[in-house]
Protein backbone atom coordinates (compact mmCIF):
# COMPACT_ATOMS: atom_id res chain seq x y z
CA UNK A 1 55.44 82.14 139.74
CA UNK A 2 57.91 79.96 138.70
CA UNK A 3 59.94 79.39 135.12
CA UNK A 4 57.94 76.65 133.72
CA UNK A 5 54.28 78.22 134.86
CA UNK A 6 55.38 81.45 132.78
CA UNK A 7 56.99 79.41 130.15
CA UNK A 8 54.03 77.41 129.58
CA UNK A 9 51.25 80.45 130.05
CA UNK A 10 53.76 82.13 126.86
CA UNK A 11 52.10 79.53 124.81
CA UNK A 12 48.35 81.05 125.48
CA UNK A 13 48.30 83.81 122.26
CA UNK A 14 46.14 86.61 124.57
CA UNK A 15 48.26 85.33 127.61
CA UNK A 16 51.64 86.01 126.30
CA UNK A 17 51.61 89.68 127.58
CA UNK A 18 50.33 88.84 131.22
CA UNK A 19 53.34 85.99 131.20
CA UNK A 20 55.89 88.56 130.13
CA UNK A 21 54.87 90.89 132.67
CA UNK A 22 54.87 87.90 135.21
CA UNK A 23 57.97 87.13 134.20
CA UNK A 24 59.69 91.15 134.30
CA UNK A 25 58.14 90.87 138.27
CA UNK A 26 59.99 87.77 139.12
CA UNK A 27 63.41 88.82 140.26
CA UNK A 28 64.71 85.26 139.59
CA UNK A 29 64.72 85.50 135.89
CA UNK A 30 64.72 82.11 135.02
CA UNK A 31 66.09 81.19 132.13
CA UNK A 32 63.31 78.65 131.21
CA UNK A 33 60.74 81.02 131.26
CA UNK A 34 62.89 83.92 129.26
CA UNK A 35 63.69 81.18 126.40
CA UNK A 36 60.02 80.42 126.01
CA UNK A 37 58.63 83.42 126.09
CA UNK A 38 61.33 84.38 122.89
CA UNK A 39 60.08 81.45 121.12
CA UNK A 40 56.68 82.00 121.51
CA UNK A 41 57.07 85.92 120.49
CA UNK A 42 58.73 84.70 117.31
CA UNK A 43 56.01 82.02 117.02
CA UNK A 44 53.36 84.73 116.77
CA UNK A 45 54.94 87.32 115.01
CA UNK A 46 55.57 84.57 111.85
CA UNK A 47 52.20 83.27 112.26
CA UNK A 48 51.04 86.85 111.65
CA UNK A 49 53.11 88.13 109.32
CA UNK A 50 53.19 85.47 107.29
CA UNK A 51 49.20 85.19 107.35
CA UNK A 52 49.39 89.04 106.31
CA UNK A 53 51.80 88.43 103.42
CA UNK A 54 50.12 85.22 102.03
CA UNK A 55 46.86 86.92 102.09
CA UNK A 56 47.72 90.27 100.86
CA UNK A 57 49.20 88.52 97.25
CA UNK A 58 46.32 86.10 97.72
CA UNK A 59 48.45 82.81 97.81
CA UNK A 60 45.74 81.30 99.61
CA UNK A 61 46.81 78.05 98.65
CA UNK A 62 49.87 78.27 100.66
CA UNK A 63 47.88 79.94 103.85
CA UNK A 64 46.41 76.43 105.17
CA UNK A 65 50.11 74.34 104.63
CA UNK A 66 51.48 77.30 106.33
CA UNK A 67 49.38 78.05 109.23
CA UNK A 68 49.90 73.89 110.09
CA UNK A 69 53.35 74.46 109.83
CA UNK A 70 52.83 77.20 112.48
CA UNK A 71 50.71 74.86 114.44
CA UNK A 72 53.66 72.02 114.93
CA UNK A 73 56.20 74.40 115.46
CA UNK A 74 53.60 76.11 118.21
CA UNK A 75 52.85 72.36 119.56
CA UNK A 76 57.11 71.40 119.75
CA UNK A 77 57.62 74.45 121.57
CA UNK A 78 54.62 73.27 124.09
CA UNK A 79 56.12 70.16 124.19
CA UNK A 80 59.32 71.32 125.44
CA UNK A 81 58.45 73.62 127.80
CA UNK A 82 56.41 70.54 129.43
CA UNK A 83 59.60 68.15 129.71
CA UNK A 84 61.37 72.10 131.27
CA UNK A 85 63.88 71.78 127.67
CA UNK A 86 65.36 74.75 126.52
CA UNK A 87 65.04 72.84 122.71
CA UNK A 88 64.65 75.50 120.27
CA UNK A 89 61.64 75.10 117.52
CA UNK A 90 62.86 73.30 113.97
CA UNK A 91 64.90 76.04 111.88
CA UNK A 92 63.50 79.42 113.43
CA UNK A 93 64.02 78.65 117.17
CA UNK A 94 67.64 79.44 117.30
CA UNK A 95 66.78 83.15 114.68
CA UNK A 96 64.32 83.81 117.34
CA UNK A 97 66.57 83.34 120.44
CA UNK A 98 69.24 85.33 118.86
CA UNK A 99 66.57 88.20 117.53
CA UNK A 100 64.37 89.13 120.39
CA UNK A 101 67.35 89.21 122.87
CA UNK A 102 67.55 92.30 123.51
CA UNK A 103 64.16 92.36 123.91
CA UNK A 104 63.68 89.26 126.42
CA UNK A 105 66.23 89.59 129.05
């Protein structure tokens, strides 16, 4: 498979582990598919953690605003991996890049 099908099957939740392990067989390594998958890792992980911590100290009236907030960052990062952009996601793109990449090489 190539960078962009990986990069854009990152963006499935469930999927994101068969496109990581797409992307570890591909000797290429493209660097399309490596960025997206970081962002979409990060993506996840705040969406969950922050669903966690909202609900646990029941601020559910911060859960909705936040979870749309997850949802526009989720549909820019779609959006870029469309056009093939290496554009990080508003404000936590370039933490996530720099935090998973050791992880994601």
């Amino acid at each position: 498979m190539n960078g962009k099908s990986i990069a854009l099957l990152s963006y499935i939740p469930i999927i994101w582990i068969l496109a990581f392990v797409l992307y570890l067989d591909n000797r290429t390594k493209d660097s399309i598919a490596r960025f997206h998958l970081r962002q979409t890792l990060g993506l996840q992980l705040m969406f969950i953690a922050g669903s966690i911590i909202l609900g646990f100290f029941r601020v559910y009236f911060l859960l909705f605003p936040f979870e749309l907030a997850c949802l526009a960052l989720w549909i820019l990062g779609l959006l870029s991996a469309l056009k093939e952009e290496e554009k990080p996601v508003f404000y936590v793109g370039e933490y996530f890049q720099e935090w998973f990449k050791n992880f994601i090489r």
